[in-house]
C-alpha atoms as a PDB file:
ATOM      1  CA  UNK A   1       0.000   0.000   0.000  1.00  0.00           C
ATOM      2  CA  UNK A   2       1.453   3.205  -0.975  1.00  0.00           C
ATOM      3  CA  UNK A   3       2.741   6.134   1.684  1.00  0.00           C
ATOM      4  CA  UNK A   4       0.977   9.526   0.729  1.00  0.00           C
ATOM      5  CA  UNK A   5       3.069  12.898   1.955  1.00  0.00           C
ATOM      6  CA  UNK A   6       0.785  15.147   0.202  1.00  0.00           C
ATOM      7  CA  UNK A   7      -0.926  14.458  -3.354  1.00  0.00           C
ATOM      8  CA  UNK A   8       1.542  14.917  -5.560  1.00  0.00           C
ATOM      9  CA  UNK A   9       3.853  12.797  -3.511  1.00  0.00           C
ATOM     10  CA  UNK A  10       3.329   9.105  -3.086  1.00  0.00           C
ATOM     11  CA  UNK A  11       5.930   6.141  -1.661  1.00  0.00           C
ATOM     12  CA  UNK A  12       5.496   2.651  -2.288  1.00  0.00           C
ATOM     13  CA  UNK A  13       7.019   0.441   0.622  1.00  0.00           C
ATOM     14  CA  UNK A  14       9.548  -1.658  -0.216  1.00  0.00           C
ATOM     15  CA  UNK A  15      11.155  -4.944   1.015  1.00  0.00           C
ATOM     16  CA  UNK A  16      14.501  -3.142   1.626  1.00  0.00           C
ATOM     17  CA  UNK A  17      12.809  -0.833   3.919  1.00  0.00           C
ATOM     18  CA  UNK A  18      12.971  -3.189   7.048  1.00  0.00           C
ATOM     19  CA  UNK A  19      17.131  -3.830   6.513  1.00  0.00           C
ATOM     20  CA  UNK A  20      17.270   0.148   6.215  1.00  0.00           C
ATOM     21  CA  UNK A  21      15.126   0.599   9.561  1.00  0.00           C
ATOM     22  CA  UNK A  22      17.031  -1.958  11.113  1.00  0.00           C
ATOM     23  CA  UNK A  23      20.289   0.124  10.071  1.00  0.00           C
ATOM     24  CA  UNK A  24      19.179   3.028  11.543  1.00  0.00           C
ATOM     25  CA  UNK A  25      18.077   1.956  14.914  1.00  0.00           C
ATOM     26  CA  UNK A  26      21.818   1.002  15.369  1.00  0.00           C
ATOM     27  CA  UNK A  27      23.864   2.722  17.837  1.00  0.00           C
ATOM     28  CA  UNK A  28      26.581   3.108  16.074  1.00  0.00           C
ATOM     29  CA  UNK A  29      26.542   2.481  12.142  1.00  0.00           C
ATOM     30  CA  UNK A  30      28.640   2.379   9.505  1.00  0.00           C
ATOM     31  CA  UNK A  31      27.822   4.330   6.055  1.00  0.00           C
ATOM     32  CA  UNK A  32      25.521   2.870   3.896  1.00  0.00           C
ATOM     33  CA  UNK A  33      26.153   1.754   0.513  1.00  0.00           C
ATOM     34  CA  UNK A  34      23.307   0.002  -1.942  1.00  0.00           C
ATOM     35  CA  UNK A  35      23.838  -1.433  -4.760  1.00  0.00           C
ATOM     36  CA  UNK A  36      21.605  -3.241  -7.301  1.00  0.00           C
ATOM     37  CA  UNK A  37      19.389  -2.839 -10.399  1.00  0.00           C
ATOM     38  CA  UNK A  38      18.896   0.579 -12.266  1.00  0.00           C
ATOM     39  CA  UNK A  39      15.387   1.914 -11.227  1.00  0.00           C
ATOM     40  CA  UNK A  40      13.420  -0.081  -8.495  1.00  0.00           C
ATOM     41  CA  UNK A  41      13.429   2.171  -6.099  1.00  0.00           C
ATOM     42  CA  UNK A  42      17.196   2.410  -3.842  1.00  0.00           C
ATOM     43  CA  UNK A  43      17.460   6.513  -3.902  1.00  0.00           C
ATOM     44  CA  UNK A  44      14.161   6.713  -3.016  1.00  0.00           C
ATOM     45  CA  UNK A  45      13.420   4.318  -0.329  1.00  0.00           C
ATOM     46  CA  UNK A  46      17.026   6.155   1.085  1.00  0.00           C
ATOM     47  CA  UNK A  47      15.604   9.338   1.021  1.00  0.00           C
ATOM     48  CA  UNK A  48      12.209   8.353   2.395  1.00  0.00           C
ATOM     49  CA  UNK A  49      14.659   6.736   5.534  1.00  0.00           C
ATOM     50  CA  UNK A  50      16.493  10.139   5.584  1.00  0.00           C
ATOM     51  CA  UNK A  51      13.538  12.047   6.300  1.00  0.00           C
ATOM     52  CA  UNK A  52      13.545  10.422  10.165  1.00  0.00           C
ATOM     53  CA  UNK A  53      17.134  12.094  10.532  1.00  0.00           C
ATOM     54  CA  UNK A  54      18.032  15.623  11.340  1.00  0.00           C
ATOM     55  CA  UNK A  55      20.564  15.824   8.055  1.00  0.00           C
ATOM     56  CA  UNK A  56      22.258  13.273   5.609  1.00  0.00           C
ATOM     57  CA  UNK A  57      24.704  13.377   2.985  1.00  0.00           C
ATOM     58  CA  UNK A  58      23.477  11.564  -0.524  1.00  0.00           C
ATOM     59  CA  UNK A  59      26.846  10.508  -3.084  1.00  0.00           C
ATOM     60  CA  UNK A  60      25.825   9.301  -6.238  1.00  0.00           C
ATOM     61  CA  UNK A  61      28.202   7.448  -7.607  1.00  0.00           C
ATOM     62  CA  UNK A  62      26.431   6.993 -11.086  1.00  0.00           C
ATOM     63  CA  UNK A  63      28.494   7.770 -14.070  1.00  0.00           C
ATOM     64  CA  UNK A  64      26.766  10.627 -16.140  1.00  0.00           C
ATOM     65  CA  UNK A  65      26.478  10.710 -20.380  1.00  0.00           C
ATOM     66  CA  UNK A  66      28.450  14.091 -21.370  1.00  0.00           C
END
């Protein structure tokens, strides 16, 4: 079932979501790093976990098409 912010903003949970909750709940934690198929979902289910922290830092380390 999807997650509505406001109306133009939905977010479909996903089965990473639990390891990334688990993550964060952590005491001490090392920097996350995902990996894994082009489009299903890894920047955004990141930045939906980032919104329960104060601030984050997002690296893309995607190579861009000049």
């Amino acid at each position: 079932m999807p997650y509505f912010k406001n109306a133009f903003d939905m977010y479909y949970p996903r089965f990473i979501d639990r390891f990334l909750t688990e993550w964060a709940s952590r005491k001490a934690h090392k920097p996350l790093l995902l990996r894994g198929a082009r489009q299903v979902g890894k920047s955004t289910a990141v930045r939906h976990l980032a919104e329960s922290f104060e601030s984050y830092v997002e690296i893309n380390f995607e190579k861009q098409e000049d």
